[in-house]
C-alpha atoms as a PDB file:
ATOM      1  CA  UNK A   1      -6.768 -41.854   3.446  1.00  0.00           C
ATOM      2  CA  UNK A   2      -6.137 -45.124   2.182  1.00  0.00           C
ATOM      3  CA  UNK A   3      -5.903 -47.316   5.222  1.00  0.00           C
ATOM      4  CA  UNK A   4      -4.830 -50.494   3.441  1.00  0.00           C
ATOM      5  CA  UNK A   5      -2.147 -48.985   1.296  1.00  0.00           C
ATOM      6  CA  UNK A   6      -1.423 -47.145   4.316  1.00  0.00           C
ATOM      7  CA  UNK A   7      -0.294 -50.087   5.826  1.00  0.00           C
ATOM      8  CA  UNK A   8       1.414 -51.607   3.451  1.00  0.00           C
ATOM      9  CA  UNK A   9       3.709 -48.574   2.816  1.00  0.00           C
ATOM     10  CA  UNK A  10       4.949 -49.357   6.709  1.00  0.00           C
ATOM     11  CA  UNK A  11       4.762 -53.469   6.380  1.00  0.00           C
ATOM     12  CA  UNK A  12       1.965 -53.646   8.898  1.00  0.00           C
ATOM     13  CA  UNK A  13      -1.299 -55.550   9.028  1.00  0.00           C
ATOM     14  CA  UNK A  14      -4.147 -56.026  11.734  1.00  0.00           C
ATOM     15  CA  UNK A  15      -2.731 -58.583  13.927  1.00  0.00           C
ATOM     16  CA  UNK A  16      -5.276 -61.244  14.926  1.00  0.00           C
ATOM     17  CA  UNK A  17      -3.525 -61.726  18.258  1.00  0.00           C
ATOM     18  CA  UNK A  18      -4.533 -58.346  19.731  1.00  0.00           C
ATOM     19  CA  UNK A  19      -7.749 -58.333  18.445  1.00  0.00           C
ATOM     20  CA  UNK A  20      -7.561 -56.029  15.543  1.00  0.00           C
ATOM     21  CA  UNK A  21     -10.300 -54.925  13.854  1.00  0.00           C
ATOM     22  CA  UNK A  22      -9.649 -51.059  12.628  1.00  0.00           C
ATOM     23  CA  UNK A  23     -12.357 -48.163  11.865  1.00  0.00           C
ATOM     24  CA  UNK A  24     -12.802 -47.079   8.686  1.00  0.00           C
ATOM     25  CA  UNK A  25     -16.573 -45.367   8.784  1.00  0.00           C
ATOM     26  CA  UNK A  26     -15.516 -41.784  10.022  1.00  0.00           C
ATOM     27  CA  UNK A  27     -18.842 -40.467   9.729  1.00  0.00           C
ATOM     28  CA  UNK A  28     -19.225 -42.883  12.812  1.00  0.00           C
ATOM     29  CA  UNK A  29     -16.236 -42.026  14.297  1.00  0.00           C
ATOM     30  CA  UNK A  30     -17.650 -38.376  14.279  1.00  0.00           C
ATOM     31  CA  UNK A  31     -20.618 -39.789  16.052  1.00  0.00           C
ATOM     32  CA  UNK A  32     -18.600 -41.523  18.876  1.00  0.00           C
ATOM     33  CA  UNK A  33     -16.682 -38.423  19.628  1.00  0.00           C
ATOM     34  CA  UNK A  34     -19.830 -36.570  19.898  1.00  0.00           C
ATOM     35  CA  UNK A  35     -21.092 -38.947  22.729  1.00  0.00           C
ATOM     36  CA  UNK A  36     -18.351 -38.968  24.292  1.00  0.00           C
ATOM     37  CA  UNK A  37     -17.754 -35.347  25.269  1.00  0.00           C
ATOM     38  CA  UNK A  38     -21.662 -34.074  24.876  1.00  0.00           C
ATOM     39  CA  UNK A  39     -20.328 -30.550  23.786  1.00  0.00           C
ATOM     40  CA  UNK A  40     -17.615 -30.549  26.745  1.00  0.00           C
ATOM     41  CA  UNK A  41     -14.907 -28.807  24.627  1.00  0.00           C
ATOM     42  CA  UNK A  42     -11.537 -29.538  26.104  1.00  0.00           C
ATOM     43  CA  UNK A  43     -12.468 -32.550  28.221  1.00  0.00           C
ATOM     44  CA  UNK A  44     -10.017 -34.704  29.049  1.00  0.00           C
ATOM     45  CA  UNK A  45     -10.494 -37.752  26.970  1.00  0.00           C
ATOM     46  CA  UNK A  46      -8.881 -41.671  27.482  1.00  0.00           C
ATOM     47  CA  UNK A  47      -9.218 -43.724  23.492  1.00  0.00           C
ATOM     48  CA  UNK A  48      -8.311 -47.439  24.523  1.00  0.00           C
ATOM     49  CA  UNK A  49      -6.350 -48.803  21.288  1.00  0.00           C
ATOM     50  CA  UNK A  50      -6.279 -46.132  18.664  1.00  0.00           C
ATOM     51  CA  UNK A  51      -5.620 -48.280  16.321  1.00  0.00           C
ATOM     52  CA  UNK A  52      -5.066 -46.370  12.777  1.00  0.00           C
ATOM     53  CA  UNK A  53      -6.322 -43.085  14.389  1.00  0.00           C
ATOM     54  CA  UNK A  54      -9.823 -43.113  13.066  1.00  0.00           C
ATOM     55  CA  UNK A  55     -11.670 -42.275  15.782  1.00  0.00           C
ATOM     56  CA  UNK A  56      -8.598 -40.096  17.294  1.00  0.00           C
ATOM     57  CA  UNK A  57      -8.814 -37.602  14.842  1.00  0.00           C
ATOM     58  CA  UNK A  58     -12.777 -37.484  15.542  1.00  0.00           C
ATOM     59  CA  UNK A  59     -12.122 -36.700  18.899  1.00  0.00           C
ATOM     60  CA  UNK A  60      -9.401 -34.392  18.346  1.00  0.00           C
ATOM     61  CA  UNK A  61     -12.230 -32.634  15.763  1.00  0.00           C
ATOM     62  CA  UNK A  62     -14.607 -32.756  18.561  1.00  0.00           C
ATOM     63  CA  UNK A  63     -12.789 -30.864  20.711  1.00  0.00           C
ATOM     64  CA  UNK A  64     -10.969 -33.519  23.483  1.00  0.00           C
ATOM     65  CA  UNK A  65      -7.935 -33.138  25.157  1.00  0.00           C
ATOM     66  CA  UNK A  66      -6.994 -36.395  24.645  1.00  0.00           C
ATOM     67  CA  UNK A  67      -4.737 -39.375  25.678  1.00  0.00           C
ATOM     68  CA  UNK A  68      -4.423 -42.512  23.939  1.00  0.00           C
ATOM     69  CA  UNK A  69      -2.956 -45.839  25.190  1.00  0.00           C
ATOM     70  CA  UNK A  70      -1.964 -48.257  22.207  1.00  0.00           C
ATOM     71  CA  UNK A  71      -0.190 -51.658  22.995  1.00  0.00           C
ATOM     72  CA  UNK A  72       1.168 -51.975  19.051  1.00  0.00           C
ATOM     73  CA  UNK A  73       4.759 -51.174  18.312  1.00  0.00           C
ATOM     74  CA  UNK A  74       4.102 -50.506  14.728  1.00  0.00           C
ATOM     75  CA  UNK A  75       0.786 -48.558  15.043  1.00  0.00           C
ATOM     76  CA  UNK A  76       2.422 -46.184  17.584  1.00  0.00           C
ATOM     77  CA  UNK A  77       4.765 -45.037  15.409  1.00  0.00           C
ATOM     78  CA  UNK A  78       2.169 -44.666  12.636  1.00  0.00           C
ATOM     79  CA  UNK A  79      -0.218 -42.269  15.049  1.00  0.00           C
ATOM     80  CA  UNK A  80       3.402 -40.524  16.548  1.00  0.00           C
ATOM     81  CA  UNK A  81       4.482 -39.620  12.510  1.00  0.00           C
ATOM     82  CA  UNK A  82       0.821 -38.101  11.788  1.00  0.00           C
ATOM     83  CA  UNK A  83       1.325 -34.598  12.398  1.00  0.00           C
ATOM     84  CA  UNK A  84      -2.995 -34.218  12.389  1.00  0.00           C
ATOM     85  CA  UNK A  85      -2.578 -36.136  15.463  1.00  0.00           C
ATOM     86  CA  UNK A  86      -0.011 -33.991  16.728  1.00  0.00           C
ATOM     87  CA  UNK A  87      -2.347 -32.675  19.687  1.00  0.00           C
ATOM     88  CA  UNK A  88      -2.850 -36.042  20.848  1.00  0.00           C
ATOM     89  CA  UNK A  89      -0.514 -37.731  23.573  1.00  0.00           C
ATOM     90  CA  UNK A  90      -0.155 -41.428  22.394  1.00  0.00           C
ATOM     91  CA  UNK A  91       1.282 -43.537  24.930  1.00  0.00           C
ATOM     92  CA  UNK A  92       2.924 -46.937  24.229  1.00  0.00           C
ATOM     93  CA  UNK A  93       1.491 -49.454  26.890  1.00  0.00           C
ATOM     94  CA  UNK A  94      -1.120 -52.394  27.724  1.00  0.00           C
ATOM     95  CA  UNK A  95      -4.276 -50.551  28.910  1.00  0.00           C
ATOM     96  CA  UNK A  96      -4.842 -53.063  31.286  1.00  0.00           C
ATOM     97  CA  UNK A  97      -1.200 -52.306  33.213  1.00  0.00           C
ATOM     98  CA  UNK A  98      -2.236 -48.053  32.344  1.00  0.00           C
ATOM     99  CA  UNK A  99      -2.915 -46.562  36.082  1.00  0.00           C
ATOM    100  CA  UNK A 100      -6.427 -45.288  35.750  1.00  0.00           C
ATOM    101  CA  UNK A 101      -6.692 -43.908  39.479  1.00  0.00           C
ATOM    102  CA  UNK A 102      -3.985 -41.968  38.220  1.00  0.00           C
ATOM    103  CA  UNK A 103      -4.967 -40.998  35.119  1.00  0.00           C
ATOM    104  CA  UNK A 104      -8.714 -39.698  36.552  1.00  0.00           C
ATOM    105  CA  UNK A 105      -7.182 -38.071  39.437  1.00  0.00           C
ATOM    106  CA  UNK A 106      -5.359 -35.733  37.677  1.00  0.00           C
ATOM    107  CA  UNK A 107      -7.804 -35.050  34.596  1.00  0.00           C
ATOM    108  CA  UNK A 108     -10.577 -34.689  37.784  1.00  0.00           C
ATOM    109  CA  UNK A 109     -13.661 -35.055  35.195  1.00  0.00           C
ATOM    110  CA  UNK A 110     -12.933 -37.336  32.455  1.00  0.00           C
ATOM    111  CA  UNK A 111     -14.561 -39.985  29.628  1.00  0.00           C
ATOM    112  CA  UNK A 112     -12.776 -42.883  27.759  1.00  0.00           C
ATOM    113  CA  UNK A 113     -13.748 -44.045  24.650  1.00  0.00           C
ATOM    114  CA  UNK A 114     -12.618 -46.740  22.255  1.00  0.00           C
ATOM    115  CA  UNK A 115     -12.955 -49.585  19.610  1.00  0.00           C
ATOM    116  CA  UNK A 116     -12.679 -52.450  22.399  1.00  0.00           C
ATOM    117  CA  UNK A 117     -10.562 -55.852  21.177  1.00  0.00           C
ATOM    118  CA  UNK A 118     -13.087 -58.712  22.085  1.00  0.00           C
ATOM    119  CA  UNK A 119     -10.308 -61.223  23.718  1.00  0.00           C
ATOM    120  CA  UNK A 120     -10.236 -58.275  26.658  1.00  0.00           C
ATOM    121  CA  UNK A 121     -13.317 -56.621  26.251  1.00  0.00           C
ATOM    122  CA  UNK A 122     -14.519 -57.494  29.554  1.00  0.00           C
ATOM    123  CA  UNK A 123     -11.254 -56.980  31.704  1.00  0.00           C
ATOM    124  CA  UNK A 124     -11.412 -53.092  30.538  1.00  0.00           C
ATOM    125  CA  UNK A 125     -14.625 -52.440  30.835  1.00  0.00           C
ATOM    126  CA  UNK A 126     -14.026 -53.974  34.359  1.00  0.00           C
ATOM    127  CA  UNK A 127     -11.470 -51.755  34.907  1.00  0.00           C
ATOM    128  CA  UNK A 128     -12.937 -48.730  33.861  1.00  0.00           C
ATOM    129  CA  UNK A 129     -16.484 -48.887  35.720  1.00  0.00           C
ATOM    130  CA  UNK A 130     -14.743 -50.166  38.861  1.00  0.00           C
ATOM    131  CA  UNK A 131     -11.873 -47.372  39.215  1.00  0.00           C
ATOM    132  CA  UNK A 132     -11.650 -43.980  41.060  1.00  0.00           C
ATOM    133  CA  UNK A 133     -12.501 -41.725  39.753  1.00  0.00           C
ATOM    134  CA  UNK A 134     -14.930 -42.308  37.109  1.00  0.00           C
ATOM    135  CA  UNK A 135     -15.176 -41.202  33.740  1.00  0.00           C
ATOM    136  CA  UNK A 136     -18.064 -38.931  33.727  1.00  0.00           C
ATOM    137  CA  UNK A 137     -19.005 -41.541  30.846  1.00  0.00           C
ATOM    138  CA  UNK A 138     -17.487 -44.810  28.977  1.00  0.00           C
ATOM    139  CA  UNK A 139     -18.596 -44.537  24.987  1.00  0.00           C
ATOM    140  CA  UNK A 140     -17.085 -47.865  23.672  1.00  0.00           C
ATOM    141  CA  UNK A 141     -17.455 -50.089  20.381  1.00  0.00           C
ATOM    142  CA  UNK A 142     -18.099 -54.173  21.459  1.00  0.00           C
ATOM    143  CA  UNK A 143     -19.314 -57.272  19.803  1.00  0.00           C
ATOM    144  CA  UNK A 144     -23.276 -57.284  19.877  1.00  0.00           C
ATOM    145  CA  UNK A 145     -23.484 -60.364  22.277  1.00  0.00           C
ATOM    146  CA  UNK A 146     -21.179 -57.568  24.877  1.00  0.00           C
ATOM    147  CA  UNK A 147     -23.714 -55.094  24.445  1.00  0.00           C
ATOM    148  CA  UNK A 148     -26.758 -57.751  25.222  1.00  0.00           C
ATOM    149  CA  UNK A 149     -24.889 -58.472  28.499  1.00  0.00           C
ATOM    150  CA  UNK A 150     -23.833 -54.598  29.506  1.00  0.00           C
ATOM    151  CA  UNK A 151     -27.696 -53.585  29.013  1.00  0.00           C
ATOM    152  CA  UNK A 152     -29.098 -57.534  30.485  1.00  0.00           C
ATOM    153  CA  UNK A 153     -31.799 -57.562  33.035  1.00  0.00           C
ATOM    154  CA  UNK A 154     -31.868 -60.467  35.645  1.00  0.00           C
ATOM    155  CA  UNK A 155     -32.893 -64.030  34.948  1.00  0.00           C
ATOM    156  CA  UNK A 156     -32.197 -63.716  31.130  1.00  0.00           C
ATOM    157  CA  UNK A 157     -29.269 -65.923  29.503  1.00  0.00           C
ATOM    158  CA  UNK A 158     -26.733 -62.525  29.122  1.00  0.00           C
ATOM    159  CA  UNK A 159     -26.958 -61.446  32.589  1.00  0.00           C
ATOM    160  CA  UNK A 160     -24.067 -61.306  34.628  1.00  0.00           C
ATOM    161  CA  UNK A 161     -21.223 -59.674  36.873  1.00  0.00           C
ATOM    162  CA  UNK A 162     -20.778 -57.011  34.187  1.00  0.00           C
ATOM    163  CA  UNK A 163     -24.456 -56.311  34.474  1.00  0.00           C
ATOM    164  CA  UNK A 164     -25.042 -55.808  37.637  1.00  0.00           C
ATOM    165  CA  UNK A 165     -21.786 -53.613  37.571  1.00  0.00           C
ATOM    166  CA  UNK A 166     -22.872 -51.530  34.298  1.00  0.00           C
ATOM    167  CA  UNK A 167     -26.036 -51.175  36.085  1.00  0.00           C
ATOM    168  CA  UNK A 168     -24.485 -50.046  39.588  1.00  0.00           C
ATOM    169  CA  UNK A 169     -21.780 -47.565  38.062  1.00  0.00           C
ATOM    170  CA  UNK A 170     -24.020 -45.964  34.772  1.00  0.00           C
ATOM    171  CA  UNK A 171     -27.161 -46.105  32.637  1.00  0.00           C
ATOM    172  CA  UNK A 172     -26.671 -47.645  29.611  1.00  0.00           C
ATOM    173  CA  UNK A 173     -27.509 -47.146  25.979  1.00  0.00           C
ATOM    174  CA  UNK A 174     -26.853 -48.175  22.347  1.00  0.00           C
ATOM    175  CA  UNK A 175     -25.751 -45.305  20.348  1.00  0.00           C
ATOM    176  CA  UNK A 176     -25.506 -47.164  16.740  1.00  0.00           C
ATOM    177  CA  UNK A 177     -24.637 -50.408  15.321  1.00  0.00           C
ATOM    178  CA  UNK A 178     -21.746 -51.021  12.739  1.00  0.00           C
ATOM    179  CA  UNK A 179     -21.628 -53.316   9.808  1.00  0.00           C
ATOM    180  CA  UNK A 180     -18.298 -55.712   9.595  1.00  0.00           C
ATOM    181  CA  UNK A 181     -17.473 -53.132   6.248  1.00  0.00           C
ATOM    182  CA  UNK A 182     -17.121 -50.536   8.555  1.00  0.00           C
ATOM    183  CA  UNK A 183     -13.633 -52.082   9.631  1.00  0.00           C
ATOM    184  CA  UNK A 184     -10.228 -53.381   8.434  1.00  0.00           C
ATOM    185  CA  UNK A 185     -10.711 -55.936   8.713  1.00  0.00           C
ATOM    186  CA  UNK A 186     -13.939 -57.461   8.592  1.00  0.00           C
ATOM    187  CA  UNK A 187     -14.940 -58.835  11.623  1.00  0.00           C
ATOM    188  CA  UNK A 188     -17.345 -61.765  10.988  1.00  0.00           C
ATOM    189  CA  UNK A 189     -20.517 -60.272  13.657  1.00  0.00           C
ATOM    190  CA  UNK A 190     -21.871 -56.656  13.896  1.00  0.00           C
ATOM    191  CA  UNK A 191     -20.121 -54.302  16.191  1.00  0.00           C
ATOM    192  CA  UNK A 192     -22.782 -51.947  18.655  1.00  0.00           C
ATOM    193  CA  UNK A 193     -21.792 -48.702  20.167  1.00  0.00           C
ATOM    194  CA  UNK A 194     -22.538 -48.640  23.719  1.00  0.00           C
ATOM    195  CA  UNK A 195     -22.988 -45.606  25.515  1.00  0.00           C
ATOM    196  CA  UNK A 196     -22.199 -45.666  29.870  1.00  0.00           C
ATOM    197  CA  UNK A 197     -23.296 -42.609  31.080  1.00  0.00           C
ATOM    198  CA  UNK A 198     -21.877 -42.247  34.645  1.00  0.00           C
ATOM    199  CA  UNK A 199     -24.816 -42.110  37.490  1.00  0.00           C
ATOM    200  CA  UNK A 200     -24.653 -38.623  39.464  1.00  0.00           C
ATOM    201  CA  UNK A 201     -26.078 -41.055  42.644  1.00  0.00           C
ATOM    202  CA  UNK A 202     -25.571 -44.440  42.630  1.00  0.00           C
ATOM    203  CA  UNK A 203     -29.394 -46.270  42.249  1.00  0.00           C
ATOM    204  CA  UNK A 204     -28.277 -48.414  45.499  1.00  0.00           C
ATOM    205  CA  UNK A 205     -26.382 -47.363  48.400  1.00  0.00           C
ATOM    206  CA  UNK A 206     -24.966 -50.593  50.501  1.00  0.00           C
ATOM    207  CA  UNK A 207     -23.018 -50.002  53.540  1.00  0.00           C
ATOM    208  CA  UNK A 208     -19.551 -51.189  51.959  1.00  0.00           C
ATOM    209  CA  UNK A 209     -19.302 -50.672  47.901  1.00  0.00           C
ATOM    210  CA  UNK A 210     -16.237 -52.693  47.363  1.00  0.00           C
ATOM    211  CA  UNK A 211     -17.648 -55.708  49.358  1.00  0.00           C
ATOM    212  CA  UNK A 212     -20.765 -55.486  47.559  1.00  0.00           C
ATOM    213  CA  UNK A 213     -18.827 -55.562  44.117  1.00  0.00           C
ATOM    214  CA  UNK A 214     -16.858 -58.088  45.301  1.00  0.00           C
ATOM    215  CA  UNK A 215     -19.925 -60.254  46.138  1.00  0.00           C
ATOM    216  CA  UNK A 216     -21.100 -59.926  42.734  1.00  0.00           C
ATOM    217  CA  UNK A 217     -18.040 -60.911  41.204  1.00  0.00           C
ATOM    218  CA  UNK A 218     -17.908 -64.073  43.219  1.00  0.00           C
ATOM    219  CA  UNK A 219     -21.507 -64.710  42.701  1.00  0.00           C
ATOM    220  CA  UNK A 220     -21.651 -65.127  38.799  1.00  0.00           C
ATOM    221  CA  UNK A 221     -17.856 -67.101  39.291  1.00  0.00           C
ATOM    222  CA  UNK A 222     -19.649 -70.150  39.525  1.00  0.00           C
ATOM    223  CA  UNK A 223     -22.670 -69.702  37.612  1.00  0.00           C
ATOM    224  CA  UNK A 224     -24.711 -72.906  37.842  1.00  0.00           C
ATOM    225  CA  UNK A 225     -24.274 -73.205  41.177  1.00  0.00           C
ATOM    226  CA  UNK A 226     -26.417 -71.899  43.797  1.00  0.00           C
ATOM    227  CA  UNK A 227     -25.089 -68.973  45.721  1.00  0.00           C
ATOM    228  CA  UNK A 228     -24.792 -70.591  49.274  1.00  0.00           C
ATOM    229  CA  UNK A 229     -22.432 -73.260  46.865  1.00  0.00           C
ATOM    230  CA  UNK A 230     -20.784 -70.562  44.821  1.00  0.00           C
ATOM    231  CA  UNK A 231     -19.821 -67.951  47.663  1.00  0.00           C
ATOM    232  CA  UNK A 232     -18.363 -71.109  49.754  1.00  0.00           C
ATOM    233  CA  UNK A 233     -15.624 -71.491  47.128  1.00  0.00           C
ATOM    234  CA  UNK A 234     -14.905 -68.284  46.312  1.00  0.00           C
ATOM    235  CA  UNK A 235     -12.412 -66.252  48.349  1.00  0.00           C
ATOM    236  CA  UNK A 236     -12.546 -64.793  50.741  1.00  0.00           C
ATOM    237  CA  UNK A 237     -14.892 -68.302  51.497  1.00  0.00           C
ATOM    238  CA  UNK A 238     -18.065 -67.537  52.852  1.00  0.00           C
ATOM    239  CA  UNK A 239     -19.909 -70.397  54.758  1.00  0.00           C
ATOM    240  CA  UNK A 240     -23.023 -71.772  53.422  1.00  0.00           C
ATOM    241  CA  UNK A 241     -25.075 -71.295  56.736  1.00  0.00           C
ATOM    242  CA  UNK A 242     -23.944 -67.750  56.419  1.00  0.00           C
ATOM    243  CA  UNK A 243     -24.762 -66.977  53.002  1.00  0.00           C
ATOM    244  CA  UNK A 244     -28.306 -69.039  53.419  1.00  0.00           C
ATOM    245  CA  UNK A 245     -29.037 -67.022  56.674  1.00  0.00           C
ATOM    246  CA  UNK A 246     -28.560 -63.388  54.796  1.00  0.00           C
ATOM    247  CA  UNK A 247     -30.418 -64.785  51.807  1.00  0.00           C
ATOM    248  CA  UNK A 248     -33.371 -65.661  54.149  1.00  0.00           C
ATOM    249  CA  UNK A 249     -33.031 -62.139  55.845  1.00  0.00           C
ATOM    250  CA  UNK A 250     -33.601 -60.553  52.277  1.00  0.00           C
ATOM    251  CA  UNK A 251     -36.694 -63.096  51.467  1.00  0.00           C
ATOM    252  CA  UNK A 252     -34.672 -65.020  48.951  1.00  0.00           C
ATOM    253  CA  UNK A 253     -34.400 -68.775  48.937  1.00  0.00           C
ATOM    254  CA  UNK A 254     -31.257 -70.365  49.807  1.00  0.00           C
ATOM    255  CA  UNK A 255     -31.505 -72.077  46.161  1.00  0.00           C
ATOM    256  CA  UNK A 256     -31.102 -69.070  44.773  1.00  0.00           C
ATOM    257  CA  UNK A 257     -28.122 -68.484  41.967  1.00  0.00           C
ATOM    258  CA  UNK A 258     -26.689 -65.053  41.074  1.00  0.00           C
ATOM    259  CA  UNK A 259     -28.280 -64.520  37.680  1.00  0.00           C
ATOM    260  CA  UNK A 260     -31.519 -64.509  39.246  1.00  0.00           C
ATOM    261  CA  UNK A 261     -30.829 -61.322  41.896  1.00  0.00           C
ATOM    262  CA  UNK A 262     -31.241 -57.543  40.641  1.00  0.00           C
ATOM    263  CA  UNK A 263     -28.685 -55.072  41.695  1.00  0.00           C
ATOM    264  CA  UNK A 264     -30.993 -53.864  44.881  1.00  0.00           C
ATOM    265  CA  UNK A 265     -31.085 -57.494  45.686  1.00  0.00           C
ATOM    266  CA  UNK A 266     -27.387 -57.991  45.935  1.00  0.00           C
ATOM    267  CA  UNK A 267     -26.831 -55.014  47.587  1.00  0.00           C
ATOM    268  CA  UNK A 268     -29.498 -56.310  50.638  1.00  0.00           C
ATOM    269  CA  UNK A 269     -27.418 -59.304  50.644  1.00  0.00           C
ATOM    270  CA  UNK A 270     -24.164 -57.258  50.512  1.00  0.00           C
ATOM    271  CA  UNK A 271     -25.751 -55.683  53.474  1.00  0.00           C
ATOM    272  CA  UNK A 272     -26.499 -58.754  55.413  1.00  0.00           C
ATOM    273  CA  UNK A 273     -23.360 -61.007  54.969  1.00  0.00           C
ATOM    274  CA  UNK A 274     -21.949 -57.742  56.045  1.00  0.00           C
END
């Protein structure tokens, strides 16, 4: 398949605005659909932005019973009028408005998988590790600077929310990194594969998940501040005597910031503010 004359047969082009970067290397596509259902014939499957239906048809190859959300107009009816994708529901919607509870609730064990557009990269990754149910597993392409922060370790310059959340919810690995030639177009940085393989017990167990997410959220919102500073403006507010009592409980300093505390520490702290 010619993807370029492809789209200029239906007057279409990569659109800059959503992020558009498509797949052309289906030997890695083939990969990607490998990792993401492990053997599992007939999993149910999630692809975030299909795009030209590269890595669709891998995962249609590899055996998924899959569902794929694309936000483009004109792409949708490209994937809808290829009868090899035939087997595939494509949906027309925003991934970000697509009810995941829903979705996982009635697939019961699940994976999503995708080429990820860097504007939102971090929104759906947000909303896919902090939904219920899980995937059993998240095997996504991001920028390399997203994959430094998804597998960051505390007090280095990537680590953040998303850290301590990809940390929390999975373990993490790089599956393969992608030259800018293996897209349409070429992106200007390399492009890693990043493998989230759902834990079967979470590493920490604090008394309320949710809060403790929240917490970290709030934490890294104000990143060069300390935490008694940051937590007091975020919201719900928590006071600073508060926040520097529970941080002395846990046998931190009350100078401490965020990007220095590891995901047991914030779920002590979770714990005490509690």
């Amino acid at each position: 398949m010619n993807l370029r004359r492809l789209l200029a047969e239906r007057g279409l082009a990569a659109r800059k605005r959503l992020g558009q970067n498509f797949l052309l290397d289906t030997a890695a596509a083939a990969r990607i659909a490998e990792a993401a259902l492990q053997g599992e014939r007939g999993l149910p499957v999630l692809e975030v932005g299909p795009g030209t239906g590269t890595l669709t048809r891998a995962l249609l190859a590899a055996g998924a019973d899959l569902t794929a959300v694309e936000v483009d107009r004109g792409l949708l009816e490209l994937l809808r009028d290829s009868k090899d994708l035939a087997a595939a529901r494509i949906i027309a919607g925003d991934i970000l408005e697509f009810d995941l509870a829903a979705y996982g609730t009635r697939a019961g064990r699940w994976a999503a998988c995708g080429n990820l557009p860097y504007y939102i990269t971090t929104p759906i990754l947000f909303a896919l590790l902090e939904c219920e149910p899980q995937p059993e597993r998240i095997v996504v392409m991001v920028q390399r600077e997203v994959a430094d922060r998804l597998t960051a370790r505390p007090g280095t310059p990537a680590y953040g929310a998303l850290s301590v959340v990809v940390a929390y919810r999975s373990r993490a690995s790089r599956l393969l990194t992608l030259r800018p030639e293996a897209f349409h177009p070429r992106p200007q940085v390399d492009s890693t594969v990043v493998v989230l393989e759902r834990h079967a017990r979470p590493p920490v167990e604090p008394h309320d998940a949710a809060a403790m997410l929240r917490l970290v959220r709030a934490s890294f919102a104000y990143r060069r501040k300390t935490l008694v500073n940051a937590l007091e403006l975020a919201e719900p507010a928590i006071p600073r005597q508060r926040t520097a009592a529970a941080l002395t409980a846990i046998g931190k300093s009350p100078e401490t910031r965020g990007e220095s505390l590891s995901l047991d520490d914030f779920s002590r702290l979770s714990d005490a503010l509690g």
